[in-house]
Protein backbone atom coordinates (compact mmCIF):
# COMPACT_ATOMS: atom_id res chain seq x y z
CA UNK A 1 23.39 -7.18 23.23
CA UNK A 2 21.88 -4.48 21.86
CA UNK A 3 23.32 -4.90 18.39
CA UNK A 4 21.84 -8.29 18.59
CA UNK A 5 18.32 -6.83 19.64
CA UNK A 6 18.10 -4.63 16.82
CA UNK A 7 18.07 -7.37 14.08
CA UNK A 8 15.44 -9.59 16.43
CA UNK A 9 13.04 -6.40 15.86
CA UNK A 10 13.41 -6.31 12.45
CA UNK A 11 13.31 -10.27 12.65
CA UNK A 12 9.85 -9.97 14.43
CA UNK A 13 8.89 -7.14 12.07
CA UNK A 14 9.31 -8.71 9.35
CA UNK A 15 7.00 -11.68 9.88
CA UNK A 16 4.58 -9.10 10.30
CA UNK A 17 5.49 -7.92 7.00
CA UNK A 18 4.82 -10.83 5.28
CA UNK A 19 1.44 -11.78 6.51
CA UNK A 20 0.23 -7.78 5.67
CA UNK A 21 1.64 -8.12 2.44
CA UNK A 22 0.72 -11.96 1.53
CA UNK A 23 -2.84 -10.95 2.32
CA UNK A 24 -3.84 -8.76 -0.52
CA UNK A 25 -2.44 -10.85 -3.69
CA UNK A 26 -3.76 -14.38 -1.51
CA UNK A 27 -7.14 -13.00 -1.09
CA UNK A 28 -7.82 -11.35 -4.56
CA UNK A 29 -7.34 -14.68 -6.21
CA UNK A 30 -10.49 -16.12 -4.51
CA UNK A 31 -13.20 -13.80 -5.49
CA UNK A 32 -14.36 -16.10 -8.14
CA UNK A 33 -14.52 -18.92 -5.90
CA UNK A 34 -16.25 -16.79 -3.51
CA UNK A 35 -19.10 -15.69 -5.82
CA UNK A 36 -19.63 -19.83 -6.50
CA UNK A 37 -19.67 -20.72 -2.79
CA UNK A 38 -21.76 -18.26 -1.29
CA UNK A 39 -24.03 -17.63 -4.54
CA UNK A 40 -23.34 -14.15 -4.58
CA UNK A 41 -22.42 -11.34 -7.19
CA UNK A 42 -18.87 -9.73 -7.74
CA UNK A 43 -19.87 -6.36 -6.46
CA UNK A 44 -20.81 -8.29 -3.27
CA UNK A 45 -17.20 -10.19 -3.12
CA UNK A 46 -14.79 -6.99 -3.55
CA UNK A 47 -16.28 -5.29 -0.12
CA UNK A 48 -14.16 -8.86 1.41
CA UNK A 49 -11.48 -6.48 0.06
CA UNK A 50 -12.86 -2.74 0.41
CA UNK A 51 -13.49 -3.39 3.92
CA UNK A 52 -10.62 -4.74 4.97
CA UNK A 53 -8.88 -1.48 3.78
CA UNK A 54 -11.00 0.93 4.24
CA UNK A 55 -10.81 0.00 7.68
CA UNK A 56 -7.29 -0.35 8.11
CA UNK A 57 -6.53 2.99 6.05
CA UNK A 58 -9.49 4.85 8.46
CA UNK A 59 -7.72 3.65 11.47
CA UNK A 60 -3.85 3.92 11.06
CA UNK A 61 -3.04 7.29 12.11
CA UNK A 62 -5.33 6.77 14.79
CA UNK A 63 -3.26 3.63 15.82
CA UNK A 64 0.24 5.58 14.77
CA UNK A 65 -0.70 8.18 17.99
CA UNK A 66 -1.77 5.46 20.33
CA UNK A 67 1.91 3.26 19.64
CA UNK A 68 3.61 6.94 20.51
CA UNK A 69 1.38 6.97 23.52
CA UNK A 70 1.24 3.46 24.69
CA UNK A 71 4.35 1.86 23.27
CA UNK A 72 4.68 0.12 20.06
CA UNK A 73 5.65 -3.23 21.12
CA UNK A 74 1.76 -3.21 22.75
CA UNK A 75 0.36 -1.64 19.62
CA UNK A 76 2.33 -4.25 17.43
CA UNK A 77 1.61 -7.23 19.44
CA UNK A 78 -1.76 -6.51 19.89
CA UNK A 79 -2.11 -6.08 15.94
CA UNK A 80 -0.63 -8.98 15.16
CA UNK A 81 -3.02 -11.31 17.49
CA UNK A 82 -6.13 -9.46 16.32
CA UNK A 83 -4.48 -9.89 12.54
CA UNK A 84 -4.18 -14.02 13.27
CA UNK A 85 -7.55 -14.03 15.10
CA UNK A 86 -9.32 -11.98 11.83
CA UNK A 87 -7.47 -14.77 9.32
CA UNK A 88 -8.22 -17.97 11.62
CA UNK A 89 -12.57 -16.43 11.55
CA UNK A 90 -12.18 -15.78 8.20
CA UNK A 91 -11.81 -19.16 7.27
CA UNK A 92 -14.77 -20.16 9.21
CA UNK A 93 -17.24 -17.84 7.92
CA UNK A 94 -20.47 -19.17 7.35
CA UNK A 95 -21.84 -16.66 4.64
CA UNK A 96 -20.81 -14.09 3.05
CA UNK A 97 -21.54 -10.80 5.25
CA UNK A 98 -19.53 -13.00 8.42
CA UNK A 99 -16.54 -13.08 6.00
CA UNK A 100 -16.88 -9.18 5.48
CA UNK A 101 -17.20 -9.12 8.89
CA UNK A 102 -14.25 -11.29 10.19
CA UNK A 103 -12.43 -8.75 7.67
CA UNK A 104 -12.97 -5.46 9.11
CA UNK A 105 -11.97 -7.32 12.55
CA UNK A 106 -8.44 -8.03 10.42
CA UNK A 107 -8.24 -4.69 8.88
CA UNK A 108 -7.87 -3.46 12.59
CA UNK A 109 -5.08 -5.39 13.25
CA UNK A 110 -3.68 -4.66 10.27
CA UNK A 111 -3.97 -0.54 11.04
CA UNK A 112 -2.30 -1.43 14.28
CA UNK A 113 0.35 -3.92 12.33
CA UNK A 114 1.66 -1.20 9.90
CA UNK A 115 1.60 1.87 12.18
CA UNK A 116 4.16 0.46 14.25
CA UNK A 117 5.83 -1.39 11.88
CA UNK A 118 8.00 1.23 10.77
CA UNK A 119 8.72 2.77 14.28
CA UNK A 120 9.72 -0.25 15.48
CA UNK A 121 12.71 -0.46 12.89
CA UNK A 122 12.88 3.00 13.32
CA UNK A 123 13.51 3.31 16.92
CA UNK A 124 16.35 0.49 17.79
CA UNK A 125 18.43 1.31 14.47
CA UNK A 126 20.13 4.28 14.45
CA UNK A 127 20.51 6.75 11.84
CA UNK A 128 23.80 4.92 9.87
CA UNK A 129 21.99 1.46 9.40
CA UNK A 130 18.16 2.65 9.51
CA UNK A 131 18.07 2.62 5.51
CA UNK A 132 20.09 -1.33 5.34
CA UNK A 133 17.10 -1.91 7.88
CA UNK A 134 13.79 -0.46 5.87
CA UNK A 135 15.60 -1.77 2.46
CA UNK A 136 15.48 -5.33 3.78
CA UNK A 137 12.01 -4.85 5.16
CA UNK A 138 11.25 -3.38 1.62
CA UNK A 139 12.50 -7.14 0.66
CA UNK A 140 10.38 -9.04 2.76
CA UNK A 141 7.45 -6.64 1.06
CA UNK A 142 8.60 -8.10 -2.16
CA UNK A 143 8.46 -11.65 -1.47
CA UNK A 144 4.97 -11.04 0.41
CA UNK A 145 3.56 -9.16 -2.96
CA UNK A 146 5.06 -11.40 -5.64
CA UNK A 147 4.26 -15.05 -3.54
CA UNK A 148 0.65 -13.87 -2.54
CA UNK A 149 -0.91 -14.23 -5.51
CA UNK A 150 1.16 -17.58 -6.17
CA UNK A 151 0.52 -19.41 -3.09
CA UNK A 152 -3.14 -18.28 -3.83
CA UNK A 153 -4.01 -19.54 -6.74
CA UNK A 154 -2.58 -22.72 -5.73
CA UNK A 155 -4.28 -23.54 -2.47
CA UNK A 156 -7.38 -22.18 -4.40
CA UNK A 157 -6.32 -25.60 -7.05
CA UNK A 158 -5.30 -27.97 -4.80
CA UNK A 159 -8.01 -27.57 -2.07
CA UNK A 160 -10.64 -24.73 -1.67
CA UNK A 161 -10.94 -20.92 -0.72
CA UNK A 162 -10.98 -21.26 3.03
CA UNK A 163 -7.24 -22.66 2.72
CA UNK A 164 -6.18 -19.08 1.52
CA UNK A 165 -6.91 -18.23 4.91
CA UNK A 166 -5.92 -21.13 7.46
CA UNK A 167 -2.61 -21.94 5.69
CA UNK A 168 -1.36 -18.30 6.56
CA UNK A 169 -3.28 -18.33 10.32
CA UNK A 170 0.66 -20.33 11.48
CA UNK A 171 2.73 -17.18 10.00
CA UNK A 172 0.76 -14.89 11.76
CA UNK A 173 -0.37 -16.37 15.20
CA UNK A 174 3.76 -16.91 15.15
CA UNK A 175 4.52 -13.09 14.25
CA UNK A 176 1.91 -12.62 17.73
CA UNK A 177 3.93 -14.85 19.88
CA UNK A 178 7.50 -13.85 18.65
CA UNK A 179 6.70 -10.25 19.30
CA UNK A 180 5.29 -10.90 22.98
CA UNK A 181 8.33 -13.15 23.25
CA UNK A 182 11.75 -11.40 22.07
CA UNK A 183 10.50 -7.51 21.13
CA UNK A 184 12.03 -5.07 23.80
CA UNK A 185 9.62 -3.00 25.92
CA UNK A 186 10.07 0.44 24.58
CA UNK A 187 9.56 3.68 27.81
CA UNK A 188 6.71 5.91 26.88
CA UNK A 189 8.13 9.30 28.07
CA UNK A 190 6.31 12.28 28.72
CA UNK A 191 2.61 12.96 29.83
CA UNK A 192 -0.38 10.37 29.17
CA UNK A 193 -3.09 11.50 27.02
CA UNK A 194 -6.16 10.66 26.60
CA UNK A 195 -7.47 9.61 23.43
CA UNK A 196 -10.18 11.98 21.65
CA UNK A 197 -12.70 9.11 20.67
CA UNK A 198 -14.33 12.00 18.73
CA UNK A 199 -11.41 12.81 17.03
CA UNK A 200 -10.98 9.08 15.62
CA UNK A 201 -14.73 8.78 14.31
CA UNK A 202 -14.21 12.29 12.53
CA UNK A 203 -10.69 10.82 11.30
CA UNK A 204 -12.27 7.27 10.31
CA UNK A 205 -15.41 9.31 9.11
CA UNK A 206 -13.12 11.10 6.47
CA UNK A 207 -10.54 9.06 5.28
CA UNK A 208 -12.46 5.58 5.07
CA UNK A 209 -15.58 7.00 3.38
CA UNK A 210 -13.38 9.55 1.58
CA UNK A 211 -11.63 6.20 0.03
CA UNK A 212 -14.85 4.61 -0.43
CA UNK A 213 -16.38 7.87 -2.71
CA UNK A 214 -13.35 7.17 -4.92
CA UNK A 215 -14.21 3.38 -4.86
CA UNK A 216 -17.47 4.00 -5.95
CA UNK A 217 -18.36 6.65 -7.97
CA UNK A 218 -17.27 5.89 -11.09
CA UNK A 219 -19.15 2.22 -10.63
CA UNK A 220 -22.28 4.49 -9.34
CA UNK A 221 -21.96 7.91 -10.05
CA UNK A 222 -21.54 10.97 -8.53
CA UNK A 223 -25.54 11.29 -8.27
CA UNK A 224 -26.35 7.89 -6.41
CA UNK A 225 -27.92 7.99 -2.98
CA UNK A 226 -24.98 5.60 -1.97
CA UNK A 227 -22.37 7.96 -2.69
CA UNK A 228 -24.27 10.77 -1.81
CA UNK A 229 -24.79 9.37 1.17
CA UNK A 230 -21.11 9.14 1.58
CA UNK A 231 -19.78 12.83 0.34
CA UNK A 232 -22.32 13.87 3.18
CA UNK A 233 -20.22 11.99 5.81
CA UNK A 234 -17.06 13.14 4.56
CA UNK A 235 -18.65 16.73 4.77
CA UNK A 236 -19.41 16.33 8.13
CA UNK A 237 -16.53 14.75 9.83
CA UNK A 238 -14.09 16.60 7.82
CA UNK A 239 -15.08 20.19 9.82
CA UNK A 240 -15.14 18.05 13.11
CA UNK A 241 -12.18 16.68 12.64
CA UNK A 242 -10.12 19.98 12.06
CA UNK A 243 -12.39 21.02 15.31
CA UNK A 244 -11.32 18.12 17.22
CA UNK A 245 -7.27 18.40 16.29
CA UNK A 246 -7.46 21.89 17.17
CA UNK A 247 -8.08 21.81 20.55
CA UNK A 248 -6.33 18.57 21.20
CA UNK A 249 -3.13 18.78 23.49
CA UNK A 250 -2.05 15.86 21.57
CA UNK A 251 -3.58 15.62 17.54
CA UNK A 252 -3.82 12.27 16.05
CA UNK A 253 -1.89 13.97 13.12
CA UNK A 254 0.30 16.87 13.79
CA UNK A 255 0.63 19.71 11.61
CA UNK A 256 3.22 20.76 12.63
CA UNK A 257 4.91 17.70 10.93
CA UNK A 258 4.58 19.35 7.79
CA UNK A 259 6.84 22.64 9.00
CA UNK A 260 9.46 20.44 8.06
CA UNK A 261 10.45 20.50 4.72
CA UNK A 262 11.99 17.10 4.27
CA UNK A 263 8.92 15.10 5.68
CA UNK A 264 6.50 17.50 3.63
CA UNK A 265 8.42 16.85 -0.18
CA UNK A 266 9.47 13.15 0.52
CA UNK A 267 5.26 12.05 1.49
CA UNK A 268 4.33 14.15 -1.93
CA UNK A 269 6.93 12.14 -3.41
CA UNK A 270 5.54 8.82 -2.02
CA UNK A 271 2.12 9.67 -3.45
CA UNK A 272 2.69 10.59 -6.57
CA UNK A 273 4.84 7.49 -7.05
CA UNK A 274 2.36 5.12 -5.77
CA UNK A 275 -0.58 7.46 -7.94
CA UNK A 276 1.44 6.63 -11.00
CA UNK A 277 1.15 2.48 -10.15
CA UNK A 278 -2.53 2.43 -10.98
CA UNK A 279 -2.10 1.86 -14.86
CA UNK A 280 0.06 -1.48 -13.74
CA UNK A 281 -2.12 -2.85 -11.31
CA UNK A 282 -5.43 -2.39 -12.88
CA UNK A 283 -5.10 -2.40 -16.20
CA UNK A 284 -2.43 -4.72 -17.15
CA UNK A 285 -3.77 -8.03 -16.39
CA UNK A 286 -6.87 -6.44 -19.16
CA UNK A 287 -3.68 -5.48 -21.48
CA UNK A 288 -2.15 -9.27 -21.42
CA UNK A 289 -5.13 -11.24 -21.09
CA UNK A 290 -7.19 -9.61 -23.70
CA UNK A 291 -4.74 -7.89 -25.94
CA UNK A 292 -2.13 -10.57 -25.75
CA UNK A 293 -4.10 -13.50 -25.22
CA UNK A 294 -1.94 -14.45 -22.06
CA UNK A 295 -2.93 -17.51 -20.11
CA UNK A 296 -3.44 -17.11 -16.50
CA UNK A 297 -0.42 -18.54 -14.99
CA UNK A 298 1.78 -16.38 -17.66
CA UNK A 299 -0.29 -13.55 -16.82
CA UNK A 300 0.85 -14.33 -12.95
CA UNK A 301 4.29 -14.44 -13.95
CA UNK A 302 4.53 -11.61 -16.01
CA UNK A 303 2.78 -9.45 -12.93
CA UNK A 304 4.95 -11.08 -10.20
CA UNK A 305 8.16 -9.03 -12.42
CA UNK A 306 6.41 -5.89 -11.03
CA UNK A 307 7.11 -7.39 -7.25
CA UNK A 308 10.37 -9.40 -7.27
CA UNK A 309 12.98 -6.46 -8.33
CA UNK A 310 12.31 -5.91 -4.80
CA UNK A 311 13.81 -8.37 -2.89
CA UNK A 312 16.73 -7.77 -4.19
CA UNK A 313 17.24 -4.24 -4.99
CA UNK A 314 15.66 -2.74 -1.92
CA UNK A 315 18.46 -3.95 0.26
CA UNK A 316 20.63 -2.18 -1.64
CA UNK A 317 19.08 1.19 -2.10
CA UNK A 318 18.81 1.27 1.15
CA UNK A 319 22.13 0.24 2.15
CA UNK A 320 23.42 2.80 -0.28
CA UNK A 321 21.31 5.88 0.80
CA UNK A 322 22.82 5.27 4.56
CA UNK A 323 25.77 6.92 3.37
CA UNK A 324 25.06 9.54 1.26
CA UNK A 325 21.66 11.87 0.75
CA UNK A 326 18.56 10.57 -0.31
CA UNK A 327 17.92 12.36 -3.03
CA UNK A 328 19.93 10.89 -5.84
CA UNK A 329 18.19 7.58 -5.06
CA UNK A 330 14.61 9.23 -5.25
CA UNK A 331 15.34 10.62 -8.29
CA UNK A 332 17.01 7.92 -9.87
CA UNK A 333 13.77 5.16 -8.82
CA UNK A 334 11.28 7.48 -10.30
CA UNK A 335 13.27 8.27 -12.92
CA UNK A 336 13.55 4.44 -13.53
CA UNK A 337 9.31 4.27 -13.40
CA UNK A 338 9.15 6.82 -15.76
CA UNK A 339 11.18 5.37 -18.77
CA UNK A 340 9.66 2.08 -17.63
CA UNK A 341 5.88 3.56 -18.16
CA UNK A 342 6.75 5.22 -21.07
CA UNK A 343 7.89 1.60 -22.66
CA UNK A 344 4.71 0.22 -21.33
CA UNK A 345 2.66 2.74 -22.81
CA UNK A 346 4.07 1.87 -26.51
CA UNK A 347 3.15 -1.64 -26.71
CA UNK A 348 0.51 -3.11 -29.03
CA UNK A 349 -1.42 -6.47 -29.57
CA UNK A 350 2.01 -7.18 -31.56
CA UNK A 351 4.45 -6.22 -28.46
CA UNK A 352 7.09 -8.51 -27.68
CA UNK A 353 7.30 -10.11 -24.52
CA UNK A 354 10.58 -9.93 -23.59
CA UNK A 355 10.58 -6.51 -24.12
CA UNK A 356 6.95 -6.26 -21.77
CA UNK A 357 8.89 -8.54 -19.67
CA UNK A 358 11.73 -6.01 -18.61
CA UNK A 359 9.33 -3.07 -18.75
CA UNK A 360 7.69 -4.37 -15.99
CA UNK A 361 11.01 -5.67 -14.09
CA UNK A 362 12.66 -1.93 -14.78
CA UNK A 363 9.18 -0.42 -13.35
CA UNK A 364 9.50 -3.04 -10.19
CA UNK A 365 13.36 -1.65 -9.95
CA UNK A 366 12.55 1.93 -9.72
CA UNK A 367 10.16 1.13 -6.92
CA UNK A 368 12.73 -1.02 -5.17
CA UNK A 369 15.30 2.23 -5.33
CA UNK A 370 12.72 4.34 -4.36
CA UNK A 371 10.64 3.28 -1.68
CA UNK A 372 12.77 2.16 1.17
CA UNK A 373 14.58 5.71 0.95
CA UNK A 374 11.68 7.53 1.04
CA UNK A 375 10.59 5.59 4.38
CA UNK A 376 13.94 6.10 5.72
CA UNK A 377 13.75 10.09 4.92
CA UNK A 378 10.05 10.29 6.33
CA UNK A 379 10.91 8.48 9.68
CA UNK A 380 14.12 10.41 10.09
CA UNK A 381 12.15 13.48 10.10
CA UNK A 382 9.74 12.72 12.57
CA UNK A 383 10.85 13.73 16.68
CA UNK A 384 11.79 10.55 18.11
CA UNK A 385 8.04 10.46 19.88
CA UNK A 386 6.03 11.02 16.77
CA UNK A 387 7.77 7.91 14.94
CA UNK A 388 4.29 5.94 15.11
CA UNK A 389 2.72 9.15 13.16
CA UNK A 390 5.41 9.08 11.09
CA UNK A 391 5.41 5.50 10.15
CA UNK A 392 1.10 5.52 9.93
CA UNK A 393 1.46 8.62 7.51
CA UNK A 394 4.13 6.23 5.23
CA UNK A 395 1.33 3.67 5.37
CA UNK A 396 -1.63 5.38 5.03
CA UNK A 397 -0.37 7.79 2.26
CA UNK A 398 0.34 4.39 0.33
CA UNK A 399 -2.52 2.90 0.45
CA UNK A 400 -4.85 5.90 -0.34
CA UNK A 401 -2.70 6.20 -3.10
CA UNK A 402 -2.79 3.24 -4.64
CA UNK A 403 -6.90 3.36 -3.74
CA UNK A 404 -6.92 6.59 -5.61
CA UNK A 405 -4.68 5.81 -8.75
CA UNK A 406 -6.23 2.64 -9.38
CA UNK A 407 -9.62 4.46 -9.63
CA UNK A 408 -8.61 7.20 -12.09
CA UNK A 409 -6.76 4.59 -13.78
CA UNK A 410 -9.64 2.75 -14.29
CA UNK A 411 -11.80 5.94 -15.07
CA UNK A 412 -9.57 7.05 -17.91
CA UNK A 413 -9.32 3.16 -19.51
CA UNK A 414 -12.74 3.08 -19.72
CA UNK A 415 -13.22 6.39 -21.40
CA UNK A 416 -10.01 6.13 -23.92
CA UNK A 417 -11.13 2.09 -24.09
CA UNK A 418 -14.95 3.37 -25.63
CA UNK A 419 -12.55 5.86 -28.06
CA UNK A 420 -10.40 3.40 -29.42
CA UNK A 421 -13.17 1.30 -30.09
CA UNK A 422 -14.91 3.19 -31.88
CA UNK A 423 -12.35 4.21 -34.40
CA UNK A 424 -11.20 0.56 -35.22
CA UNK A 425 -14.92 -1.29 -35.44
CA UNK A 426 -14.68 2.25 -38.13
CA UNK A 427 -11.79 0.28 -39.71
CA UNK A 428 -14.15 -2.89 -40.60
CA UNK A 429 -12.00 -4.93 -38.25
CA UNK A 430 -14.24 -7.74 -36.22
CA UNK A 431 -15.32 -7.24 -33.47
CA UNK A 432 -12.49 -9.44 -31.47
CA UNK A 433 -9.50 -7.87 -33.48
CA UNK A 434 -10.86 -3.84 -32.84
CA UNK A 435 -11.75 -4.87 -28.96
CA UNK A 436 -8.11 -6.64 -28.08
CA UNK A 437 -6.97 -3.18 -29.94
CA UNK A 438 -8.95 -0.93 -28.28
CA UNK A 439 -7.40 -2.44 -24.54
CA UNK A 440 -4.04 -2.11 -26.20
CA UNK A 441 -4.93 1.61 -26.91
CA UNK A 442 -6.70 2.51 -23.75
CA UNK A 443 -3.51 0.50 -21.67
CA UNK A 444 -1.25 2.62 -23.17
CA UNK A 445 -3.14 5.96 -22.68
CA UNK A 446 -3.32 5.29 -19.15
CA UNK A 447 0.23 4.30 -18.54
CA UNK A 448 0.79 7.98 -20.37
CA UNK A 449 -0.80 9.61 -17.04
CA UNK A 450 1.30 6.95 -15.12
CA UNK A 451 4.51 9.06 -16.78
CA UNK A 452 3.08 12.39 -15.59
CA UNK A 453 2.41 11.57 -11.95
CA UNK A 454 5.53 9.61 -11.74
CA UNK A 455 7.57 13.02 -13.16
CA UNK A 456 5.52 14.86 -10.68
CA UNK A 457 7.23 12.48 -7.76
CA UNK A 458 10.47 12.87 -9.57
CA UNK A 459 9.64 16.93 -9.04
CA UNK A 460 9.18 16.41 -5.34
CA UNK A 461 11.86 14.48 -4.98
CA UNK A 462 14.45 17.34 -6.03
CA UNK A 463 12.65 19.16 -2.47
CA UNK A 464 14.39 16.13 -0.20
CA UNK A 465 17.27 17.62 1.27
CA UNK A 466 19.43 16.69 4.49
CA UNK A 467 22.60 14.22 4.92
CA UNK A 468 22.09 10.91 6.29
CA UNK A 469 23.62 10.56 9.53
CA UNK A 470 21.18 12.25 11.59
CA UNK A 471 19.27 10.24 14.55
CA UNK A 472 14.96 10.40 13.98
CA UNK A 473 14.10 13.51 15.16
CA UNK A 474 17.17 15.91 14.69
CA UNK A 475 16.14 16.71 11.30
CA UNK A 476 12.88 17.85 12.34
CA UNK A 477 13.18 21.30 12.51
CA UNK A 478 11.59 23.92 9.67
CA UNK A 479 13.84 24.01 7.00
């Protein structure tokens, strides 16, 4: 029985899986179509986006202490019904500010969705099998990131914009109803706490705007009111925050956490490796459209080689690191990005595409090595009732990564992008020819600081120690 109830978690888990990760490639597909039906600007359409996030980033460790508090299975099934709700309003939004609305009341349920996500898996597997377990969820992350934009850009052909979000409403109003159906009530132990409502402004206070000053400023500068406006928050909540934690009985985010070595090196690690995936994201679909003169749909295809590697390789990885350490496989996945940048950061308007092709699929295969053992060693490290903090922290650190890497990507495209162009309009070339150069130059500059942040993960990754084998929890002492 309970062998059985294991893999019905990670059944229910995993539909939650999919509808976080089909979200992000479905919805980016639709700005365009956005601007047209609501007569609006770009800059208007990405906060249907930035809010979403920033709200779900500002709020999962907040919801990682209340599933250690409350239970997960509450936390998880009240995420997912907030996370249908958000997707079925979405679709009905009337204007544009209602959509951005409807959004932040997703990115809630999202926060709650991905800070118990991990726990959940976490919790009924035991040590032995809880790397099989992430790998395959790391699978179902895969399919979610490489069909997303796919399904996207179809509904967006065949009918209109609002079908992004109503076709996915079934996947995720059945995620709510499976997990209040089949997931196992989990016994809070210990003392109930009461939650510091003054500690979670602080906490949203700094991370959200924090993430929204790195949005921002290079679109505004460093000097605009708006973003002035925003470093003033941060400056504030940031000292009441600390403040708050301090005198908590029970932080949202426990320092102590960091006493332990393993936890400490394999979240740098995470980081850095997701820091270094800002060159791909951003600047690629410039590289291949302008440089290479890529159609759309090849452009799609060529991007969804980044995604698939995991559906089938994180399965394995993780399978693998159950029985031995989980360093070799951290090590050997950023190892695998690095090479994989480096290739990247050598092509030219003249590149081959098979050759970009497998770049991209070898950059997609170190993730697929890397990530699910790096979940594995942060939730293993956590005490057995701090696995919500452990699995927000995995989630969070992600996404303020990628938030942060896609934004000094950008910064140092544009700047090395201005460069280039300057030296080959210098070379009489027109104006077409120096410009699809100039992206070629600036892509590959930026996939060069790509290769030092992902050495910098490899670095941290040589700090993971520990055998696998150990329950979540018993490897949380100080090393």
């Amino acid at each position: 029985m309970a062998d059985r109830n294991k893999w019905t978690v990670l059944g229910v888990a995993s539909v939650g899986t999919l509808s976080s990760t089909l979200d992000g490639g479905a919805v980016s597909v639709i700005f365009p179509a956005l601007a047209t039906a609501f007569d609006t600007d770009t800059s208007t359409v990405l906060w249907v986006t930035v809010a979403y996030w920033v709200t779900a980033v500002g709020l999962l460790l907040t919801m990682g202490w209340l599933s250690d508090v409350v239970g997960r299975r509450r936390v998880f099934i009240a995420g997912s019904s907030l996370f249908a709700l958000g997707i079925v309003l979405s679709s009905m939004s009337m204007n544009i500010w209602q959509l951005i609305a409807f959004r932040v009341f997703q990115g809630v349920g999202s926060s709650m969705l991905l800070a118990s996500l991990n726990a959940l898996i976490t919790a009924n597997f035991q040590a032995k099998e809880r790397g099989k377990a992430l790998g395959i969820s790391g699978a179902v992350v895969g399919v979610g990131l490489t069909a997303g934009p796919l399904i996207g850009g179809l509904l967006l052909d065949v009918a209109d914009w609002r079908a992004v979000f109503y076709s996915r409403a079934p996947i995720a109003v059945a995620g709510a109803a499976l997990a209040w159906w089949l997931l196992p009530r989990d016994r809070v132990e210990g003392s109930r706490f009461r939650l510091d409502l003054i500690g979670v402004a602080a906490l949203f206070g700094t991370l959200g705007f924090g993430l929204m000053v790195v949005n921002q400023v290079g679109r505004l500068g460093l000097s605009s009111r708006p973003v002035a406006a925003m470093v003033a928050v941060v400056a504030v909540c940031l000292p009441v925050l600390v403040w708050s934690e301090r005198k908590s009985i029970r932080p949202i985010f426990d320092v102590g956490l960091l006493q332990s070595g393993r936890y400490t090196f394999s979240l740098l690690a995470l980081m850095s490796h997701y820091l270094s995936h800002g060159g791909i994201l951003l600047v690629a679909p410039f590289f291949l459209l302008d440089s290479l003169d890529f159609s759309a749909s090849r452009m799609g295809l060529f991007l969804a080689a980044f995604s698939a590697g995991r559906v089938f390789l994180a399965p394995v990885s993780g399978r693998l690191s159950d029985r031995f350490s989980p360093r070799p496989f951290l090590i050997f996945g950023n190892l695998l990005l690095v090479v994989s940048l480096l290739l990247l950061s050598r092509q030219s308007t003249d590149s081959n595409s098979w050759v970009l092709f497998l770049a991209l699929l070898l950059a997609g295969a170190g993730t697929s090595f890397f990530e699910p053992v790096a979940t594995s060693a942060i939730m293993g490290s956590v005490p057995k009732d701090r696995l919500g903090t452990g699995s927000a922290s995995v989630a969070s650190g992600r996404q303020v990564a990628f938030a942060v890497g896609v934004t000094v990507a950008g910064a140092i495209f544009a700047i090395r992008e201005r460069a280039h162009l300057a030296g080959d309009l210098a070379e009489d070339l027109s104006s077409e020819a120096a410009r699809a150069q100039a992206i070629a130059g600036a892509f590959g500059d930026t996939l060069l600081a790509g290769v030092a942040l992902a050495s910098l993960a490899t670095l941290f990754s040589l700090g993971v120690r520990g055998q696998v084998g150990a329950d979540a929890g018993e490897l949380a002492e100080p090393e």
